[in-house]
C-alpha atoms as a PDB file:
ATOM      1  CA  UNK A   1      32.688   5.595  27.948  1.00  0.00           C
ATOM      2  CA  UNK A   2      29.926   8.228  28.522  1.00  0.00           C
ATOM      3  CA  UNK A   3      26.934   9.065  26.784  1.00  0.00           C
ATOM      4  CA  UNK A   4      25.113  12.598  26.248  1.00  0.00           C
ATOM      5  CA  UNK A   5      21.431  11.443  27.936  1.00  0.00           C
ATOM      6  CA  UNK A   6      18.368  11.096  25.290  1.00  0.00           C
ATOM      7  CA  UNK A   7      17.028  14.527  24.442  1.00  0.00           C
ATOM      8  CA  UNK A   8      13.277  13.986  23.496  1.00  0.00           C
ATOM      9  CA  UNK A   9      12.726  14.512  19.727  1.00  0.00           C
ATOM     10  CA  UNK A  10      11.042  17.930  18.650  1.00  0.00           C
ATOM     11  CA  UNK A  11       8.804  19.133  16.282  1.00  0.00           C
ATOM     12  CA  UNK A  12       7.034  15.846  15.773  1.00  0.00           C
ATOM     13  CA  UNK A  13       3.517  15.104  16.563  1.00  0.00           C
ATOM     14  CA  UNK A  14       1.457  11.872  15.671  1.00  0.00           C
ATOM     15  CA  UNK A  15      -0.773  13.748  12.951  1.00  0.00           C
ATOM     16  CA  UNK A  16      -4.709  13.017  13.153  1.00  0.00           C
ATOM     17  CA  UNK A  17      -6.575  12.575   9.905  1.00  0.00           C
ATOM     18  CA  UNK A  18      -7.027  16.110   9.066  1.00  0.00           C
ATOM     19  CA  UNK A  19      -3.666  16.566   9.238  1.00  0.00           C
ATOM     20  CA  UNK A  20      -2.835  13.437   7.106  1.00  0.00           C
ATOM     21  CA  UNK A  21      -4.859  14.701   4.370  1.00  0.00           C
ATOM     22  CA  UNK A  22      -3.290  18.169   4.278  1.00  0.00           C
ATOM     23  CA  UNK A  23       0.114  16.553   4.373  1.00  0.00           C
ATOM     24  CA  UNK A  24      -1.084  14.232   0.956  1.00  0.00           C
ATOM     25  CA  UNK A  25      -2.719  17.510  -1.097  1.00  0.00           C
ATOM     26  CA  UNK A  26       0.772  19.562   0.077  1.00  0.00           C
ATOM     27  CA  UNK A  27       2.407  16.822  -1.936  1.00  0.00           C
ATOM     28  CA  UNK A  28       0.354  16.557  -4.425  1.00  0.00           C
ATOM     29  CA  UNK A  29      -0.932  13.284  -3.658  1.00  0.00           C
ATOM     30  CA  UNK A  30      -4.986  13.031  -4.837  1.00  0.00           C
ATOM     31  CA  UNK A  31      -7.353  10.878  -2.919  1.00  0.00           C
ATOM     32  CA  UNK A  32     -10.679   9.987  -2.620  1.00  0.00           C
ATOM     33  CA  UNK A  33     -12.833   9.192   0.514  1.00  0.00           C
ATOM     34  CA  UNK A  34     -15.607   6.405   0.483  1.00  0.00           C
ATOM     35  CA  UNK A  35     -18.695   5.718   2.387  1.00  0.00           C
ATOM     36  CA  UNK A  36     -17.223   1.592   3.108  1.00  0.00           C
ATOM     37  CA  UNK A  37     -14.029   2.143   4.917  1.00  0.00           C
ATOM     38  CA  UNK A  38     -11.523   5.022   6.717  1.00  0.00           C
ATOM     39  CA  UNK A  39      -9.194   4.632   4.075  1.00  0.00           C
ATOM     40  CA  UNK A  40      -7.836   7.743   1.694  1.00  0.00           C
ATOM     41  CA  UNK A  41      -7.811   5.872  -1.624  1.00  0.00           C
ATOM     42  CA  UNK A  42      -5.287   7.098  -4.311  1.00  0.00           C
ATOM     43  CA  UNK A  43      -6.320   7.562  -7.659  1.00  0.00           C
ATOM     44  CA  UNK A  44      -2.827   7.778  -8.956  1.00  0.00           C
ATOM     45  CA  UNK A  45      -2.677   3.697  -8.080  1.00  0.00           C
ATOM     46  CA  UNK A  46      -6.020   2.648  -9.047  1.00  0.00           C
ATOM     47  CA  UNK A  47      -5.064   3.375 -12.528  1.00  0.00           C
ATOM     48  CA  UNK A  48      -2.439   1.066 -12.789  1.00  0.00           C
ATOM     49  CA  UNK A  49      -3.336  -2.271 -14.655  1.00  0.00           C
ATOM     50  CA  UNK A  50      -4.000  -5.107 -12.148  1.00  0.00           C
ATOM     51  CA  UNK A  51      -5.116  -2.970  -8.934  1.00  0.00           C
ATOM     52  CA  UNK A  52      -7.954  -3.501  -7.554  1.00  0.00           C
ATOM     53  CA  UNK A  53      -7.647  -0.618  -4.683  1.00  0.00           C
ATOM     54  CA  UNK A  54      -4.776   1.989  -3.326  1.00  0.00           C
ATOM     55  CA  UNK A  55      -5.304   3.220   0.325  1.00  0.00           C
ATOM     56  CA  UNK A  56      -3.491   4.595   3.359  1.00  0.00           C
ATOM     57  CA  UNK A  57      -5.424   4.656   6.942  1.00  0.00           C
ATOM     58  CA  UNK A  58      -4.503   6.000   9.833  1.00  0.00           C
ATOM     59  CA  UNK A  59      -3.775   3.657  12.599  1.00  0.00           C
ATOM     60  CA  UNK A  60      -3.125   4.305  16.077  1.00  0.00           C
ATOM     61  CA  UNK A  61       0.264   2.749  16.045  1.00  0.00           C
ATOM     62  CA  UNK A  62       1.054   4.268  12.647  1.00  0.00           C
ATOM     63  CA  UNK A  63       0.197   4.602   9.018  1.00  0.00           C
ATOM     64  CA  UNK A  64      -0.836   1.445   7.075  1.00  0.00           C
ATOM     65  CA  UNK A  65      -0.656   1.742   3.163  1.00  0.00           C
ATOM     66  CA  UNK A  66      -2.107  -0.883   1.353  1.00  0.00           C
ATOM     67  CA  UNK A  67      -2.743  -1.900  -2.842  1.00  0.00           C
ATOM     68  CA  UNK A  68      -4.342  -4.925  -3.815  1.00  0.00           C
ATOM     69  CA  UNK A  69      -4.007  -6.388  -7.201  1.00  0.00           C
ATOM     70  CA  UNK A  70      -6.005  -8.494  -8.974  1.00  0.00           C
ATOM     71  CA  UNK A  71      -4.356 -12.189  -9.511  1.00  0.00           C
ATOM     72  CA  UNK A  72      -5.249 -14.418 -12.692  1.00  0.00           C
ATOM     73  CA  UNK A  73      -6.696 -18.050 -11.101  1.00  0.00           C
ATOM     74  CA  UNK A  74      -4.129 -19.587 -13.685  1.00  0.00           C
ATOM     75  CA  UNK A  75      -1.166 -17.886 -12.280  1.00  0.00           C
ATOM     76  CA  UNK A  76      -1.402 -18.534  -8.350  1.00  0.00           C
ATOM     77  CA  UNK A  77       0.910 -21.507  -7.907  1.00  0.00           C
ATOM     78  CA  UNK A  78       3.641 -19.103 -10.240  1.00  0.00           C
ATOM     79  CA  UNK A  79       3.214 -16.234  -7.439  1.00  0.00           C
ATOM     80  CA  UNK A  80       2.949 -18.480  -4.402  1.00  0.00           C
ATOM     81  CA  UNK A  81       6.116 -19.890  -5.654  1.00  0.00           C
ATOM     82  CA  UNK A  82       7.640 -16.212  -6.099  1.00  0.00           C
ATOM     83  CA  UNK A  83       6.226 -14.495  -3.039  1.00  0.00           C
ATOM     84  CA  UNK A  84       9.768 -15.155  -1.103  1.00  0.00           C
ATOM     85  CA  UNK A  85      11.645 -13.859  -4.082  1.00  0.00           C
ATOM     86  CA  UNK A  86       9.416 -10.519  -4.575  1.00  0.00           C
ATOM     87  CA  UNK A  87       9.699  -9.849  -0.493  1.00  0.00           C
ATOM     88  CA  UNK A  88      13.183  -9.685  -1.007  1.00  0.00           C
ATOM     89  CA  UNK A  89      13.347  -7.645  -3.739  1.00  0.00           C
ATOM     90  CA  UNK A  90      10.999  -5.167  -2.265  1.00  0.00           C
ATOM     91  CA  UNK A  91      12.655  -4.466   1.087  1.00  0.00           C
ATOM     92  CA  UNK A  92      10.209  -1.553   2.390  1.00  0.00           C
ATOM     93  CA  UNK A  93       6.957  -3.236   1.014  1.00  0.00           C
ATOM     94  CA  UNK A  94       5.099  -6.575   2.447  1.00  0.00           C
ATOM     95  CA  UNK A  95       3.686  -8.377  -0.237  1.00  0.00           C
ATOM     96  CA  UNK A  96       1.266 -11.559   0.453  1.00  0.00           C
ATOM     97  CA  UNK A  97      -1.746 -13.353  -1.014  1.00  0.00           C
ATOM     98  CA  UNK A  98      -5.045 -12.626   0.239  1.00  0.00           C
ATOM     99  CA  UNK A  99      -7.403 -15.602  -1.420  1.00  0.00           C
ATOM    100  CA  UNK A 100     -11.397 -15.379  -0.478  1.00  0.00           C
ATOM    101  CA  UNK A 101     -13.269 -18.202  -2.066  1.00  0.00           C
ATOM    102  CA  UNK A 102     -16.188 -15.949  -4.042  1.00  0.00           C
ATOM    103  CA  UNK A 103     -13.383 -13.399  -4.942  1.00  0.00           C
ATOM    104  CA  UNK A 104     -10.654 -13.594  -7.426  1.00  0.00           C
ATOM    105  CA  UNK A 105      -7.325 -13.977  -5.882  1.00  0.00           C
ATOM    106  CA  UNK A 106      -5.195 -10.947  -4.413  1.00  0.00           C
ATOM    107  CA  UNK A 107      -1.552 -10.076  -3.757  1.00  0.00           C
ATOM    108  CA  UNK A 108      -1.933  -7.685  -1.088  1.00  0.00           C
ATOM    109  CA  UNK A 109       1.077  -5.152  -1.125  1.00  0.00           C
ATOM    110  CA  UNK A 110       1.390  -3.281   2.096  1.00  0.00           C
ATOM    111  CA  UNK A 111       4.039  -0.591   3.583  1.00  0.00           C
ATOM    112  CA  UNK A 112       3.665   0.590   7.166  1.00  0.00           C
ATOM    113  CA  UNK A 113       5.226   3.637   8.871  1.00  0.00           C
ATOM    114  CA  UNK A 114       4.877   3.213  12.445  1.00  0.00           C
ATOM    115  CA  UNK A 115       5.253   7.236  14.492  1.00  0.00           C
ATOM    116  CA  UNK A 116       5.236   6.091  18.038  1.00  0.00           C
ATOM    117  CA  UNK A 117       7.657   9.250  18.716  1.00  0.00           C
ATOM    118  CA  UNK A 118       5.773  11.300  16.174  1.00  0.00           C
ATOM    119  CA  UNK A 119       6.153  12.725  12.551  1.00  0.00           C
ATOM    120  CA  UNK A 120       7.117  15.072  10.095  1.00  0.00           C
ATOM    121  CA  UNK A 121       5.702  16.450   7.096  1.00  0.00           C
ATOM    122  CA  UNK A 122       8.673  15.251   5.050  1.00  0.00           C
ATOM    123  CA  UNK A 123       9.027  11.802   6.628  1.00  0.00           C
ATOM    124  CA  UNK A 124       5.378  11.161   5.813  1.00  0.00           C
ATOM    125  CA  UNK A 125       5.703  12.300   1.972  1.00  0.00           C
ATOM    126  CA  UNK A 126       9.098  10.436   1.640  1.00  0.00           C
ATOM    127  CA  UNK A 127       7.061   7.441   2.805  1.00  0.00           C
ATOM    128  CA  UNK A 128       4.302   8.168   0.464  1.00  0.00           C
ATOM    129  CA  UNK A 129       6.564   8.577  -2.703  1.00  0.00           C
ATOM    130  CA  UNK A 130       9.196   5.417  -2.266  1.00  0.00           C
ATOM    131  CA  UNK A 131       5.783   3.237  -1.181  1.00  0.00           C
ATOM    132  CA  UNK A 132       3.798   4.125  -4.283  1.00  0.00           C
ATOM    133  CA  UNK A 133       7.044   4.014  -6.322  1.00  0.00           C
ATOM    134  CA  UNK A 134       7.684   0.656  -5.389  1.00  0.00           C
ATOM    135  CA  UNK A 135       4.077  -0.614  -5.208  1.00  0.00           C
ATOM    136  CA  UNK A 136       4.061   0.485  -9.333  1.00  0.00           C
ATOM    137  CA  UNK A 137       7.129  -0.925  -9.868  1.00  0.00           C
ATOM    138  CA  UNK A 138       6.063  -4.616  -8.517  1.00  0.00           C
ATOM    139  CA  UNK A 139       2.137  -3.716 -10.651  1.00  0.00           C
ATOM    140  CA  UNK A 140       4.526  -3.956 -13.497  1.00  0.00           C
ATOM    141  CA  UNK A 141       6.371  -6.847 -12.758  1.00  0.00           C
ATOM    142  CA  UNK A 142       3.777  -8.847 -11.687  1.00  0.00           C
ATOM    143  CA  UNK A 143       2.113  -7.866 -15.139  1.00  0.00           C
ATOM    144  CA  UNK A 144       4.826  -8.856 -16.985  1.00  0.00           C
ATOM    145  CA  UNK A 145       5.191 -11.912 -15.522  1.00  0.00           C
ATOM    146  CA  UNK A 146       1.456 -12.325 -16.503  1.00  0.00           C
ATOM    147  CA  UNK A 147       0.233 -12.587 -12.951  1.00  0.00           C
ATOM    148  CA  UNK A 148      -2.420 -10.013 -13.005  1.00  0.00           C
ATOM    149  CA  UNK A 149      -4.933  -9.446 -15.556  1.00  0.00           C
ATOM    150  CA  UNK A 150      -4.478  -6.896 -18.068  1.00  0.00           C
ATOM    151  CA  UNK A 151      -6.479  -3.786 -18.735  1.00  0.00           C
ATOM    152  CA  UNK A 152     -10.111  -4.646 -19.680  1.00  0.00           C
ATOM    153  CA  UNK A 153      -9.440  -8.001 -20.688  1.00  0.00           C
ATOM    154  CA  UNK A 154     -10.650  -9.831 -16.702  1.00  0.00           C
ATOM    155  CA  UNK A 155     -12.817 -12.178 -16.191  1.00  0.00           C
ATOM    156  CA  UNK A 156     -13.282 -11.018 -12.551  1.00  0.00           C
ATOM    157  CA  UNK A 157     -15.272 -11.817 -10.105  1.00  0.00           C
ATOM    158  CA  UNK A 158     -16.308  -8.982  -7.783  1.00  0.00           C
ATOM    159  CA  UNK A 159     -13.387  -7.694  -5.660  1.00  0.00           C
ATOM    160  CA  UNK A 160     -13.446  -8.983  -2.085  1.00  0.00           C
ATOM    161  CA  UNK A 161     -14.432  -6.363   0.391  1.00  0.00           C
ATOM    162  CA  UNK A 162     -12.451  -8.508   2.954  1.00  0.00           C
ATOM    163  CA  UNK A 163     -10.296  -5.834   3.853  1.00  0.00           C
ATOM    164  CA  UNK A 164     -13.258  -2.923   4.087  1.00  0.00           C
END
């Protein structure tokens, strides 16, 4: 059996952060910059009930996109016990507890896209779309399963600025 040899991929380029941020405003994504952290944080998540924070850095291995949500205290053993089943059930996302003891609990939910040989315009937005897709799908779900508090009605703590 012979095989053609590997042609190097073309048109792809690891984008730097200018780039990344044209690539989220040509689909339509809006984001906000802040003085604590390199992360672009998305508006369109931090209005969903239970997150805390919505942001994608730029790594230098990849993209990292990460949403934390804001776990009741009551509700952690229910979510520990449901982390495998919620993993599963959102294949492209990581999803994991991030607990901080002057912070009320978090269930971190993370998608990564590495682009060691580079990347497109349209792989990035695809990315962008199915992650924040499935990161509002499990917001709702874990609200309906009364894991995260609802709109206005916390008794929070101050968010943890662990991950800034």
């Amino acid at each position: 059996m012979h095989f053609a040899p590997a042609t190097p991929m073309t048109g792809l380029k690891k984008p730097d952060r200018k780039q990344l941020e044209a690539w989220l405003a040509d689909s339509h994504v809006t984001f906000d910059h802040c003085g604590d952290c390199e992360g672009l944080h998305l508006a369109a998540l931090q209005s969903v009930d239970g997150v805390i924070d919505s942001r994608i850095f730029l790594e230098h291995w990849g993209i990292l996109f990460t949403t934390e949500l804001e776990i009741r205290p009551m509700a952690m053993l229910a979510v520990c016990a449901d982390l495998g089943r919620l993993n599963m059930n959102y294949p492209t996302l990581k999803v994991f507890l991030d607990i901080v003891d002057d912070a009320t609990p978090q269930l971190v939910i993370a998608g990564t896209l590495p682009m060691g040989a580079g990347l497109s315009e349209a792989q990035c937005a695809h990315f962008v779309s199915t992650t924040m897709e499935g990161t509002r799908e499990l917001a709702a779900e874990c609200l309906a399963l009364d894991y995260l508090f609802p709109e206005g009605k916390s008794e929070r703590a101050p968010p943890s600025r662990a991950l800034h």
